[in-house]
Protein backbone atom coordinates (compact mmCIF):
# COMPACT_ATOMS: atom_id res chain seq x y z
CA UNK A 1 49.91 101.43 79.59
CA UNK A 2 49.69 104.37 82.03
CA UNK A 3 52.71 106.06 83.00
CA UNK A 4 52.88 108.44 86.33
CA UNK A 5 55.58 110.13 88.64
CA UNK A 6 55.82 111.91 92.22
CA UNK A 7 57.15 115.53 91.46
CA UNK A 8 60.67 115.51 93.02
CA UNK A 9 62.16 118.28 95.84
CA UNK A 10 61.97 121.80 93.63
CA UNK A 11 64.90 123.25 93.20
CA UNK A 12 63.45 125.62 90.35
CA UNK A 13 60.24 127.09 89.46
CA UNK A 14 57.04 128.35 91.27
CA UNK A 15 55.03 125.20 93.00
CA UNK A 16 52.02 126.51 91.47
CA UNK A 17 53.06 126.98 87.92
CA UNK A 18 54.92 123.27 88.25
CA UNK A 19 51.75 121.50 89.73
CA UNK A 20 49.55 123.00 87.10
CA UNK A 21 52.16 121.75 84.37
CA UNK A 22 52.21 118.39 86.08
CA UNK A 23 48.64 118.04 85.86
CA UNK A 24 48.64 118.88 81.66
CA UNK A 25 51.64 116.16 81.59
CA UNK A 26 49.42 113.12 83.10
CA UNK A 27 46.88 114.25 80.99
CA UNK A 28 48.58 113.75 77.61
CA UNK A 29 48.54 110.65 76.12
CA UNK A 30 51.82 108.43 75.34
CA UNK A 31 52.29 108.02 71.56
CA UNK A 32 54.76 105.06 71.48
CA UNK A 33 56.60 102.43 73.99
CA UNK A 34 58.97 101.25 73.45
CA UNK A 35 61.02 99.70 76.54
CA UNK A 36 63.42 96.66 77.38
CA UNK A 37 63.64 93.65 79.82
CA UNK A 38 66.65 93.19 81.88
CA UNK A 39 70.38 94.14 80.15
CA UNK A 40 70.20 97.20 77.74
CA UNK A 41 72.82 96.05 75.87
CA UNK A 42 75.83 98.17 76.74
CA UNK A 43 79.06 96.77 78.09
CA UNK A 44 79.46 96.94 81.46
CA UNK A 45 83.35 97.61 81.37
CA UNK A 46 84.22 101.37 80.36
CA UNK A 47 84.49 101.48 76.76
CA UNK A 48 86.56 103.81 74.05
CA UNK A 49 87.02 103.03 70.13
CA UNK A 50 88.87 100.89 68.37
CA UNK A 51 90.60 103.63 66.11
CA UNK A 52 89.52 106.85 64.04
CA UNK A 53 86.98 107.51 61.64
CA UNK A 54 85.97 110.76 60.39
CA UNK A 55 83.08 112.04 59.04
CA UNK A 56 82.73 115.30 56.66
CA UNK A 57 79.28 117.25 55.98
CA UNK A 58 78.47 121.15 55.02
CA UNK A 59 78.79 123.38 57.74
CA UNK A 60 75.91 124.17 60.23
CA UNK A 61 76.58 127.90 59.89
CA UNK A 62 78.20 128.01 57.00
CA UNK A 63 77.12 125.91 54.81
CA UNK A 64 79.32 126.29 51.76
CA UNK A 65 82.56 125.20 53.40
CA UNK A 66 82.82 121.21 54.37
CA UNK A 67 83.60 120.84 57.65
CA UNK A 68 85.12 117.21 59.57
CA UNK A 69 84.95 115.29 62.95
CA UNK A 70 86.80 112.78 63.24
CA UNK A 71 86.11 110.46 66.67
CA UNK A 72 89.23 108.87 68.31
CA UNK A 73 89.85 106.48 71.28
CA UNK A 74 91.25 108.22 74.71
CA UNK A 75 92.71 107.21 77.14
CA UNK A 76 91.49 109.60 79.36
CA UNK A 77 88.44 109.56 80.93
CA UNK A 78 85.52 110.66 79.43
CA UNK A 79 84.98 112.67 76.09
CA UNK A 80 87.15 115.67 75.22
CA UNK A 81 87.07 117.96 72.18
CA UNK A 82 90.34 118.89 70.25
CA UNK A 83 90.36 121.72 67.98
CA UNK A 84 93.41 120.75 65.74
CA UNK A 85 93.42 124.45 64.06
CA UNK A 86 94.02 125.93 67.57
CA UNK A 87 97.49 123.87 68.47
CA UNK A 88 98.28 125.68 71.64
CA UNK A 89 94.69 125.24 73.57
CA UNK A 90 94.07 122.05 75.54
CA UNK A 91 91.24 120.13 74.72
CA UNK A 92 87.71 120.64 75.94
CA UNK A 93 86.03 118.29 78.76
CA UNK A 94 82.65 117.77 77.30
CA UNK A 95 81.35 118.42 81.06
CA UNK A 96 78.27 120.78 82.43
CA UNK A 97 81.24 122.95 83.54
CA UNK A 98 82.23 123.88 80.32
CA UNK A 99 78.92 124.79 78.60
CA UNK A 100 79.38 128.35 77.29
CA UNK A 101 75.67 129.26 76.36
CA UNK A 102 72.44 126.79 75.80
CA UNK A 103 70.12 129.98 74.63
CA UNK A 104 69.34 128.35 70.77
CA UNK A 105 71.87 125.33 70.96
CA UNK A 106 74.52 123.96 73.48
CA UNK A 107 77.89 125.69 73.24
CA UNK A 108 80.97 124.36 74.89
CA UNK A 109 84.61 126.60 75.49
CA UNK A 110 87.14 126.54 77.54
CA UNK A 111 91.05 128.83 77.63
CA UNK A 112 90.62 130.64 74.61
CA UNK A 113 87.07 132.60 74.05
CA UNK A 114 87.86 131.09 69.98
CA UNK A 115 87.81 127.27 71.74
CA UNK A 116 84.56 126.18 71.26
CA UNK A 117 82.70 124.16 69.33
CA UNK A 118 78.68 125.06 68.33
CA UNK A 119 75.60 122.64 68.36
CA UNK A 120 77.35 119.70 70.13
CA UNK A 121 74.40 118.22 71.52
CA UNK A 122 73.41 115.97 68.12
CA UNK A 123 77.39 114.92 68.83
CA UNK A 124 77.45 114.69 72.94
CA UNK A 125 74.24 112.63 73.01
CA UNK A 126 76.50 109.86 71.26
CA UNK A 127 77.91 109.02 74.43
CA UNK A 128 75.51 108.12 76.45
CA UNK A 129 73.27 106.27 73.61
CA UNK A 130 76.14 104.56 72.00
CA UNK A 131 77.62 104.13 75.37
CA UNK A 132 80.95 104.97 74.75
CA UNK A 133 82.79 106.37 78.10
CA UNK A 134 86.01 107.68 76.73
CA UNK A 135 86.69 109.46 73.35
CA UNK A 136 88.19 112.60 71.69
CA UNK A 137 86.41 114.61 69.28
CA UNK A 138 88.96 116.10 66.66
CA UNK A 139 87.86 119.48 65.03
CA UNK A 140 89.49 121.96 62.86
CA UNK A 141 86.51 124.23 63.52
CA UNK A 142 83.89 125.24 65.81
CA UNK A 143 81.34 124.97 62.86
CA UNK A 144 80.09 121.25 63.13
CA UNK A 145 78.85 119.34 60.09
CA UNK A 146 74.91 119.33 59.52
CA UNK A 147 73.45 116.04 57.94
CA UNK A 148 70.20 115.12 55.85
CA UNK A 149 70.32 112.10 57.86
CA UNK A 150 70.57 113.98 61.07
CA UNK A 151 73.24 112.09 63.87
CA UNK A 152 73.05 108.66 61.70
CA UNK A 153 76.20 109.62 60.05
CA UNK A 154 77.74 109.95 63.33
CA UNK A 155 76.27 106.64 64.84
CA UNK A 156 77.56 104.99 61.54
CA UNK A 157 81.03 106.86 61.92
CA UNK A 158 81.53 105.29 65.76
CA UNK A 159 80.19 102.25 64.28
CA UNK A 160 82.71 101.74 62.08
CA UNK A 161 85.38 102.76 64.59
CA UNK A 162 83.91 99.78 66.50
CA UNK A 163 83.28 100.29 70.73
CA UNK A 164 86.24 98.49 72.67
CA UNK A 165 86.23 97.30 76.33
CA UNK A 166 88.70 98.81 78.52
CA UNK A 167 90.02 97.15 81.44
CA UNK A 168 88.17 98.93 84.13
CA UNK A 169 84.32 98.76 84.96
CA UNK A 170 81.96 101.52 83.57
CA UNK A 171 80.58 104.42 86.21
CA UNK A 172 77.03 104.70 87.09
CA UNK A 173 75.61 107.71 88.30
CA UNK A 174 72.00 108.92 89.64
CA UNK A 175 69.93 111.33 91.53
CA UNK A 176 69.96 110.86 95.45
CA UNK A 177 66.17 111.63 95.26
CA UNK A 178 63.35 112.88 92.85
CA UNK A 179 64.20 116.42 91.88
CA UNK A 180 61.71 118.84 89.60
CA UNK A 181 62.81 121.92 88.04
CA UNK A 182 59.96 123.83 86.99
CA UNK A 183 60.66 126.48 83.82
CA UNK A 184 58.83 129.70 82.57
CA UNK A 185 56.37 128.80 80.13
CA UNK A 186 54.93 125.81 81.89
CA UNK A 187 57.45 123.21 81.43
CA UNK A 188 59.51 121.05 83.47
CA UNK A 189 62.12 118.05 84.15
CA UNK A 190 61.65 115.83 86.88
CA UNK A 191 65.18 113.64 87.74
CA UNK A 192 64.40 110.12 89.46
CA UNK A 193 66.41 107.44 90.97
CA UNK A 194 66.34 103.57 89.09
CA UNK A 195 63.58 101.48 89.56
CA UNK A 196 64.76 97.73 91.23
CA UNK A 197 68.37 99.14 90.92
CA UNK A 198 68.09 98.94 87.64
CA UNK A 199 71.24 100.21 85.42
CA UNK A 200 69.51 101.99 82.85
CA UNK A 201 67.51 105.06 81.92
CA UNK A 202 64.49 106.02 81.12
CA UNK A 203 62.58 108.48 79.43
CA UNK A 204 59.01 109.88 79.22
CA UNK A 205 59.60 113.06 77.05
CA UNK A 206 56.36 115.52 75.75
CA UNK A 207 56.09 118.19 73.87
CA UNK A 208 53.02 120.41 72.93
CA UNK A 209 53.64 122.86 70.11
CA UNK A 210 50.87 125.48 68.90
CA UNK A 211 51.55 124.29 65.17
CA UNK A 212 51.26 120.70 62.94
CA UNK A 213 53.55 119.42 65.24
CA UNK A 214 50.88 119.66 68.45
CA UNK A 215 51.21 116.99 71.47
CA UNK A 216 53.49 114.46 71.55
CA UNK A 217 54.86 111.75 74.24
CA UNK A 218 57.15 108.76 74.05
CA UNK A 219 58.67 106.74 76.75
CA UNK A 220 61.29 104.52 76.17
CA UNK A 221 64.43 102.67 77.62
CA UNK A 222 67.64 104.17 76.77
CA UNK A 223 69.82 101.22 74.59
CA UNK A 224 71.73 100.78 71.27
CA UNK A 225 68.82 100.18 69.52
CA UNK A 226 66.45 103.21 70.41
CA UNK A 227 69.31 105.16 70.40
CA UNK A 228 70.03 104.69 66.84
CA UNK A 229 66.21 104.89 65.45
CA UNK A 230 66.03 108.39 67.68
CA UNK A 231 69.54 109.36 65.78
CA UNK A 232 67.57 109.58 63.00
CA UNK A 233 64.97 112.47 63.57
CA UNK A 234 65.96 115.80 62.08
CA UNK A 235 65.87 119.32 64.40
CA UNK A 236 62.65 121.16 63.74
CA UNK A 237 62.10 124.40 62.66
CA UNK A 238 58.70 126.82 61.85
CA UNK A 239 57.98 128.46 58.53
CA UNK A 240 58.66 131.71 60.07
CA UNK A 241 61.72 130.84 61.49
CA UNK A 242 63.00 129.72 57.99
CA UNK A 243 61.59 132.60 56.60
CA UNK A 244 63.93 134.99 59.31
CA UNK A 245 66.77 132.72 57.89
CA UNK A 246 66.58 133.47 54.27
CA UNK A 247 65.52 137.29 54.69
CA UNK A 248 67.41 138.96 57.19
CA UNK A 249 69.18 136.13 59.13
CA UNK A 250 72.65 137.32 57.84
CA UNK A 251 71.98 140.45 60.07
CA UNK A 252 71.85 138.09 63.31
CA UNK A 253 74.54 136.38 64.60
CA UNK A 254 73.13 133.13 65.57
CA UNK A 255 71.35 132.75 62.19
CA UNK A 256 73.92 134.08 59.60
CA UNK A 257 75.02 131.17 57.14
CA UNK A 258 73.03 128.86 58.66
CA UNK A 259 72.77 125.61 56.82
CA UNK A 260 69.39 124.53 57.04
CA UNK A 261 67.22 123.08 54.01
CA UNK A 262 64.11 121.59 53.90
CA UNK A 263 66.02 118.13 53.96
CA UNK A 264 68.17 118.79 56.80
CA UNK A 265 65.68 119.65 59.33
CA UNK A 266 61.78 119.33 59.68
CA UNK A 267 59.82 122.88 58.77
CA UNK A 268 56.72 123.28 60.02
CA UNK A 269 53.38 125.29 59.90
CA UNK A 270 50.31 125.75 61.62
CA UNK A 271 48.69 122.96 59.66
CA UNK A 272 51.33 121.22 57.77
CA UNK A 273 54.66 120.25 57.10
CA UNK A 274 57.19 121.73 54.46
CA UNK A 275 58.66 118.31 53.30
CA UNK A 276 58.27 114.67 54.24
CA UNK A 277 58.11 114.16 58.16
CA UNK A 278 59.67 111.09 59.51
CA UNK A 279 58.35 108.45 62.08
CA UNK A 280 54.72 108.40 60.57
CA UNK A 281 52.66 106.22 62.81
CA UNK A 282 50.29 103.60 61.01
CA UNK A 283 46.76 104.47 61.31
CA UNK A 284 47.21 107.84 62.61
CA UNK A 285 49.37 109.60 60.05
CA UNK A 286 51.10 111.80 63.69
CA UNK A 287 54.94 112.19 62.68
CA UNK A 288 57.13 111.60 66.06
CA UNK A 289 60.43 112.67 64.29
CA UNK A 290 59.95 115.69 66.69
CA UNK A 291 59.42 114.05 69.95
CA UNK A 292 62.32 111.61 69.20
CA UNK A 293 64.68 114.23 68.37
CA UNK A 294 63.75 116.14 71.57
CA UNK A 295 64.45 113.26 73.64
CA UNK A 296 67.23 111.30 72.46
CA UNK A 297 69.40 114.33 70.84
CA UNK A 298 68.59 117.32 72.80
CA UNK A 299 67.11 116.33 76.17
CA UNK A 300 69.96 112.50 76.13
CA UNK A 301 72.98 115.45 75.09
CA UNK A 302 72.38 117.00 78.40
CA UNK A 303 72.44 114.33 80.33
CA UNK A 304 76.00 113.61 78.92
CA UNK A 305 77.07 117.02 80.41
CA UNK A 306 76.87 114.75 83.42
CA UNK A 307 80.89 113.94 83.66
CA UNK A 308 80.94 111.29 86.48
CA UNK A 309 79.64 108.53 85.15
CA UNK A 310 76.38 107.22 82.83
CA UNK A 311 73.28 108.70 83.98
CA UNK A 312 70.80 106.14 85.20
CA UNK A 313 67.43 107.05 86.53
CA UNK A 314 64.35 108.23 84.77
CA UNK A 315 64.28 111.84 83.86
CA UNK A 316 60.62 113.03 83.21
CA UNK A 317 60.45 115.60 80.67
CA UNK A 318 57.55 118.45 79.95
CA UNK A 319 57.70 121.30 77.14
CA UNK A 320 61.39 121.53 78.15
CA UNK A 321 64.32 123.12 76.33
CA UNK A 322 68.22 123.29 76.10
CA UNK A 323 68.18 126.47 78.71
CA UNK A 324 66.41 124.12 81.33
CA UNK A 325 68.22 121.15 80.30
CA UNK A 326 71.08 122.40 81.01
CA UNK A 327 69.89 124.45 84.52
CA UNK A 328 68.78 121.21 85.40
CA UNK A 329 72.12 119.55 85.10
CA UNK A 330 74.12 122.36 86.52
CA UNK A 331 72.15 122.68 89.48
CA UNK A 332 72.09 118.58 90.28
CA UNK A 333 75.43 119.26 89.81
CA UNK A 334 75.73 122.59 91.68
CA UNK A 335 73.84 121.01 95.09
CA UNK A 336 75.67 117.80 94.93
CA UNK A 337 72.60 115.75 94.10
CA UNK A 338 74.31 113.20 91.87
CA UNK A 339 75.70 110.10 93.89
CA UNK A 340 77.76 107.22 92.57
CA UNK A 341 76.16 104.11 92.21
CA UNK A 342 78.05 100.80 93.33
């Protein structure tokens, strides 16, 4: 199955340096399919929970202290995160407007510089592959719980908090044409309207990493079920930057008391891995966990930045990153490119 786009209107990047990175994208060859045939399975009312569950995991940054979210129906619209420990501050839109830094994971903040919460995107990217519309994350920290199991223990949390209709239909959202933004080390995102006026997204996400890891490319339909297998790929990390971690990482900000264990995320090497890999292919022995978590909880938490609505479309992405993920969405957002779709 051959997959190919049009580069869209650039709004970012050099043409030259895009093209060329275009040309290496068609190139690479897709790894897995995995796609669906008419209705995705999400409701197409606006949605919320059912009631509150928590969940409760070591600290990302500091791991020696357990930290809790606990996910609770609003009835607001769309997601909003409550620090209970800071009583006076109101409670956070999860919205592209809010996003504090992206430079090694997505930061949201608003009021208060100490109203924030770190690392949201393996939370955010709940609510567009769960499809939940409308739900308040309660915090007592901005130090999010890490997971062996990666976001599963999230899915499972919502689960259990069971996805409600509301009363009113859901919001769609899309692109009013093909948009590329080009980055600096020959990567990109392209944004594209539905296919047929389809309601649902899809992605074709590579990656191409100088280590064990090397080229990898999935495209799939965003729904319940791809959602949840994706949920379950760890981040990735090299040797090295382990190594930084357990030498002198308590010098740097961004890496003191960082959690992160061989089971927690996926360490690799130039030529191997440093623990088991997940999503083995048959035959092949290539391990997608990766690819999957670049798409569906880095690349998918982005998207959810997106505030009016559930993204549909196809978004095309190449070698990207949270700093262009998050350009990307600001400036749709910045140049009014996102339309409502009846």
């Amino acid at each position: 199955m051959t997959f190919s786009y049009p580069q869209g209107r650039l709004l970012l990047g050099e043409t030259d340096s895009v093209r060329r990175a275009y040309e290496k994208f068609h190139q690479q060859p897709v790894d897995a399919v995995d796609l669906c045939e008419g209705d995705t399975g999400y409701s197409p009312r606006r949605t919320t929970l059912g009631g509150c569950q928590a969940v409760t995991g070591p600290g990302t940054f500091y791991g020696r202290a357990q930290r809790t979210l606990t996910f609770c129906p609003s009835e607001d619209p769309g997601w909003w995160i409550d620090r209970t420990d800071l009583p006076e501050q109101l409670m956070t839109p999860v919205s592209i407007r809010n996003v504090w830094t992206s430079a090694r994971n997505i930061v949201l903040r608003s009021g208060n510089p100490h109203n924030y919460l770190r690392m949201v995107e393996h939370i955010i990217a709940l609510r567009l592959g769960m499809g939940v519309d409308d739900l308040v994350i309660q915090t007592n920290s901005g130090d999010p719980p890490l997971f062996d199991r990666s976001s599963l223990d999230l899915v499972e949390a919502v689960e259990k908090a069971r996805i409600v209709e509301r009363d009113l239909p859901a919001r769609y959202v899309t692109v009013k044409e093909p948009v590329t933004f080009g980055g600096d080390r020959g990567d990109f995102l392209t944004f594209l309207p539905p296919e047929n006026g389809e309601k649902k997204l899809r992605m074709d996400c590579a990656i191409d990493f100088a280590s064990v890891i090397g080229r990898q490319r999935i495209v799939f339909d965003v729904t319940p079920k791809t959602f949840r297998y994706g949920a379950f790929a760890r981040t990735n990390a090299s040797a090295a930057q382990m190594f930084t971690v357990r030498t002198i990482g308590w010098l740097l900000a961004d890496m003191r008391n960082l959690g992160y264990t061989k089971d927690n995320i996926l360490i690799h090497g130039k030529r191997k891995y440093y623990g088991e890999p997940r999503f083995v292919q048959e035959g092949n022995g290539k391990a997608l966990e990766p690819v999957w978590h670049r798409a569906t909880l880095d690349l998918l938490a982005a998207i959810a930045l997106i505030d009016q609505g559930r993204f549909i479309g196809r978004v095309v992405s190449y070698r990207a990153g949270h700093t262009l993920d998050v350009r990307a969405v600001g400036l749709l957002t910045l140049h009014r490119l996102l339309v409502p779709v009846e």
